[in-house]
Protein backbone atom coordinates (compact mmCIF):
# COMPACT_ATOMS: atom_id res chain seq x y z
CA UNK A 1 0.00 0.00 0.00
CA UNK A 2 1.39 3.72 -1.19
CA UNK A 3 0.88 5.89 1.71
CA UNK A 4 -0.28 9.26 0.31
CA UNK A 5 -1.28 10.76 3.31
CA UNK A 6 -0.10 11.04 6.97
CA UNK A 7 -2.06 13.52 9.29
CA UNK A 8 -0.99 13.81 12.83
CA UNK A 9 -4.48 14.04 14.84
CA UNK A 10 -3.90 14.57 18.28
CA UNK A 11 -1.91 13.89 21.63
CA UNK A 12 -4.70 12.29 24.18
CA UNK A 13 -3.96 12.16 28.05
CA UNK A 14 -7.47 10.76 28.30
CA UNK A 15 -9.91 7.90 27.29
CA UNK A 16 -12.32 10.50 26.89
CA UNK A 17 -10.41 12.74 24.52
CA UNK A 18 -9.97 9.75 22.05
CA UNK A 19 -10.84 10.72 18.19
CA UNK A 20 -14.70 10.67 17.76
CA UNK A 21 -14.18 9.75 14.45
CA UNK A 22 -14.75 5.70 14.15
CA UNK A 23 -11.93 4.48 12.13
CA UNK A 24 -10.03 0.85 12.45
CA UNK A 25 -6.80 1.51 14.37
CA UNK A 26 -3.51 -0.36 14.94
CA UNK A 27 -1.22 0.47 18.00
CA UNK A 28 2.66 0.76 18.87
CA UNK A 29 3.23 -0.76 21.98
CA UNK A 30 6.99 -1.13 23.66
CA UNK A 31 9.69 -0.41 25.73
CA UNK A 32 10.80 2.53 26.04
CA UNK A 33 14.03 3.11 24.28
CA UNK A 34 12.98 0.32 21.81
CA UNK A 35 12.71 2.62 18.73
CA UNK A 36 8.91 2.26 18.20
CA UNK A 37 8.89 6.09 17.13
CA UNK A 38 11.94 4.97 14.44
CA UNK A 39 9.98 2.05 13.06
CA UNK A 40 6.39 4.51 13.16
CA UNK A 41 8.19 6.80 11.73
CA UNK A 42 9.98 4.74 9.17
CA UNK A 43 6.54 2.65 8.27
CA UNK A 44 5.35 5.93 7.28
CA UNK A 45 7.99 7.76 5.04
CA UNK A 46 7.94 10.21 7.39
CA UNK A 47 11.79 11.44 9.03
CA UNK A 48 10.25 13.61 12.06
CA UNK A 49 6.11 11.89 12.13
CA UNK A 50 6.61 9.80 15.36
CA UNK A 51 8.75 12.47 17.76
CA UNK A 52 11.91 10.81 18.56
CA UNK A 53 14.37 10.99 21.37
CA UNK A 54 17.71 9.78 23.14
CA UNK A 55 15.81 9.93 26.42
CA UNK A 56 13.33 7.35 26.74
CA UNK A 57 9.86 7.96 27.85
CA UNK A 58 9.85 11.16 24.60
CA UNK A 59 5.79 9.57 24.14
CA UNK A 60 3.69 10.48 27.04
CA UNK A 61 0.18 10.02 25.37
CA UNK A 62 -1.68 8.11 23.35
CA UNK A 63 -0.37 10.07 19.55
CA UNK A 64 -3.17 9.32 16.66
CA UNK A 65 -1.79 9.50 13.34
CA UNK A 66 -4.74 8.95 10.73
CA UNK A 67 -3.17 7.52 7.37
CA UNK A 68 -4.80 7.78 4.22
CA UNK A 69 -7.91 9.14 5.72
CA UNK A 70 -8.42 5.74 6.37
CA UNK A 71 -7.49 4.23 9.34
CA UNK A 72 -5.41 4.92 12.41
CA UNK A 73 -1.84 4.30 13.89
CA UNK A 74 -2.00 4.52 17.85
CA UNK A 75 1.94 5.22 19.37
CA UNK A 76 1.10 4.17 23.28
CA UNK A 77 3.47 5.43 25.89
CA UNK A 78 6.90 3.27 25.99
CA UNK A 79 7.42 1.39 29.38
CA UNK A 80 10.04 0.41 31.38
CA UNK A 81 13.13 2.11 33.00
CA UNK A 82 11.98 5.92 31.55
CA UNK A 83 12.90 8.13 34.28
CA UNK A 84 10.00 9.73 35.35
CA UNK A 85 7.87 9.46 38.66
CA UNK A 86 6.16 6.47 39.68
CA UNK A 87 2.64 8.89 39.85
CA UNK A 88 3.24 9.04 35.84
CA UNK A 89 4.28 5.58 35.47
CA UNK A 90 0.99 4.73 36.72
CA UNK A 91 -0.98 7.26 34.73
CA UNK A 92 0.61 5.86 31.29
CA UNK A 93 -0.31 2.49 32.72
CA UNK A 94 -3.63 3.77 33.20
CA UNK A 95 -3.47 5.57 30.00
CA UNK A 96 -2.93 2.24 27.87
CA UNK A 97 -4.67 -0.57 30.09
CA UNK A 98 -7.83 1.71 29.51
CA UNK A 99 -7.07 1.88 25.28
CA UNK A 100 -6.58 -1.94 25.19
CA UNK A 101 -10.05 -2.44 27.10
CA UNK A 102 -11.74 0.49 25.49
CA UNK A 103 -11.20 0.83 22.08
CA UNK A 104 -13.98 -0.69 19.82
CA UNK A 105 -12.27 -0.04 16.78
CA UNK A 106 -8.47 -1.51 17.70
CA UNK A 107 -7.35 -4.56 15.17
CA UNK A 108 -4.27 -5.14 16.51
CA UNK A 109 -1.12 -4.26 18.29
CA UNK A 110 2.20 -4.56 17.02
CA UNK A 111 4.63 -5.66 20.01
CA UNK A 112 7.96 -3.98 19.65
CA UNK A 113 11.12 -5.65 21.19
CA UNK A 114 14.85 -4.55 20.78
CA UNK A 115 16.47 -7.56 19.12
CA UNK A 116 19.68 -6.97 21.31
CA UNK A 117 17.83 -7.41 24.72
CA UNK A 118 15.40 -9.80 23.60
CA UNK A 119 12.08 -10.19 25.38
CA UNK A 120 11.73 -8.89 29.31
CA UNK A 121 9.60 -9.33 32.29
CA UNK A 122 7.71 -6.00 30.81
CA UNK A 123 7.18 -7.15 27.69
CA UNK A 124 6.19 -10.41 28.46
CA UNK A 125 3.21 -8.69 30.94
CA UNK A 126 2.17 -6.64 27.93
CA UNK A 127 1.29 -9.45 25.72
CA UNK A 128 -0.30 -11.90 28.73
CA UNK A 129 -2.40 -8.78 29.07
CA UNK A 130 -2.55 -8.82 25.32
CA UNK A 131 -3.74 -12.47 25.04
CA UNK A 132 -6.32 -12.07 28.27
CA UNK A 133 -8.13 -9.45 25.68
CA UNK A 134 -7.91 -11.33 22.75
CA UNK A 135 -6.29 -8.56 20.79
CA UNK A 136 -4.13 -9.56 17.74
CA UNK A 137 -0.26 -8.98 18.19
CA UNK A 138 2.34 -8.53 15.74
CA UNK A 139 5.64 -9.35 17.05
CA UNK A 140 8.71 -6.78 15.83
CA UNK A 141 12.50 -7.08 16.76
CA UNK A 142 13.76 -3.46 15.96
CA UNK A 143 17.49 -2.17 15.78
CA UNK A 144 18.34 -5.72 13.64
CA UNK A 145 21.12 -3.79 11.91
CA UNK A 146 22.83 -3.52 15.71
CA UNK A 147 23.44 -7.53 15.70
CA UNK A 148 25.59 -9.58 12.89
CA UNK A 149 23.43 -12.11 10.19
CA UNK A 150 24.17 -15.23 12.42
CA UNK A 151 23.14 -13.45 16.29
CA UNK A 152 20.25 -11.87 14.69
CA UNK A 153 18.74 -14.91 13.67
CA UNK A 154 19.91 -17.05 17.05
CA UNK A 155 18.07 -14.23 18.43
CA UNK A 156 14.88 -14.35 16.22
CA UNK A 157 14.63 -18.35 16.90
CA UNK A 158 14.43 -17.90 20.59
CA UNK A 159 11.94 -14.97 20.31
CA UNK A 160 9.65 -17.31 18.22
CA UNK A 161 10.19 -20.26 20.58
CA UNK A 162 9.82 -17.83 23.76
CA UNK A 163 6.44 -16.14 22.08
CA UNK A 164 5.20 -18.43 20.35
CA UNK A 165 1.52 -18.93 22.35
CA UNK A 166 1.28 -15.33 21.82
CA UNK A 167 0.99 -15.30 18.25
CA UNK A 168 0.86 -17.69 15.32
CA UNK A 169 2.67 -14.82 13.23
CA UNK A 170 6.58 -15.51 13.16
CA UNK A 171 9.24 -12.54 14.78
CA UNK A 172 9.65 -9.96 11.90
CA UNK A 173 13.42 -8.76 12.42
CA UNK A 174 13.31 -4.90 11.42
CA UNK A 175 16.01 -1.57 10.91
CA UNK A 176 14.39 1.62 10.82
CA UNK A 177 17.85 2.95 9.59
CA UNK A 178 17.80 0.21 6.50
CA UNK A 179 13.88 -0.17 6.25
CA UNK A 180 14.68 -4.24 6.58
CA UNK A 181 11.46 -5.95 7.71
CA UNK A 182 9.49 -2.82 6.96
CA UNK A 183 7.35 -4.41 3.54
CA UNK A 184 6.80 -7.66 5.63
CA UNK A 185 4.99 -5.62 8.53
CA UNK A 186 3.34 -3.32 6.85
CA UNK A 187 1.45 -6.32 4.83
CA UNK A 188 0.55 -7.74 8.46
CA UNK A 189 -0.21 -4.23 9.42
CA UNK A 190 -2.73 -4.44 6.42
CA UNK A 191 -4.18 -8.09 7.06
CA UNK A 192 -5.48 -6.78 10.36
CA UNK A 193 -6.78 -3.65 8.88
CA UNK A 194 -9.00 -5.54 6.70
């Protein structure tokens, strides 16, 4: 699919303040540090879409980007080891646990990992949580250009062993800097938008 149209739409702190407008959405859910603003933005042909950052915890809100006037990409707050106060952990926990229950229109959520690290405790709550709501998960291991051919794909076997009752889908290795992986997710991206 040619993307001919990004529009940013709006920063929500809310459930209430989600868009009104009833279009099928797919969401961005990781660490933080994982470069899931990188792959967004990278997905999208867009160099500065996603807001990016060497400080983790740069997305504080739920960010709406409608594509193609057709259907939405939803960047959730990263988690993890962000440095910011426990009282805002908790409201981006909040923030996302009430999107995954809420949100009549979500088809999926892609599942970012960083290839290097390889699954944690975190990310490994996020897709129980995931699975417990029945909601379709892609599973993505960015910064692939970090590792050599033969650790990249050690590491892709155990993430497909390790997460395999999550999803039936296979580990899609992916470089935002390269765009490697980036036509194989965006035709998943597409089979849950249908």
């Amino acid at each position: 699919m040619k993307i001919n149209s990004v529009e940013f739409v709006k920063s929500v702190a809310s459930i209430d303040q989600v868009p009104k407008e009833k279009l099928n959405e797919v969401a961005f859910a990781g660490r933080s540090n994982v470069g899931k603003s990188s792959l967004i933005n990278c997905l999208l042909n867009r160099k500065k879409m996603a807001k990016t950052s060497s400080t983790p915890g740069k997305t504080r809100y739920l960010n709406y980007f409608k594509i193609n006037g057709r259907f939405y990409f939803v960047d959730l707050p990263g988690y993890g080891f962000a440095k910011v106060s426990k009282a805002e952990r908790q409201q981006w926990r909040n923030l996302i646990e009430g999107f995954l229950q809420t949100s009549e229109n979500l088809k999926g959520v892609v599942s970012i990992i960083d290839s290097r690290i390889g699954a944690t405790q975190l990310d490994l709550q996020l897709l129980d949580w995931l699975k417990s709501l029945a909601v379709p998960v892609l599973l993505v291991a960015t910064k692939a250009d970090k590792l050599s051919k033969s650790v990249l794909a050690t590491q892709i076997r155990k993430l497909n062993r390790k997460l395999s009752e999550y999803t039936t889908a296979q580990v899609i290795p992916f470089s935002a800097t390269k765009g490697a992986g980036k036509k194989e997710l965006m035709t998943h991206i597409l089979s849950l938008l249908e």
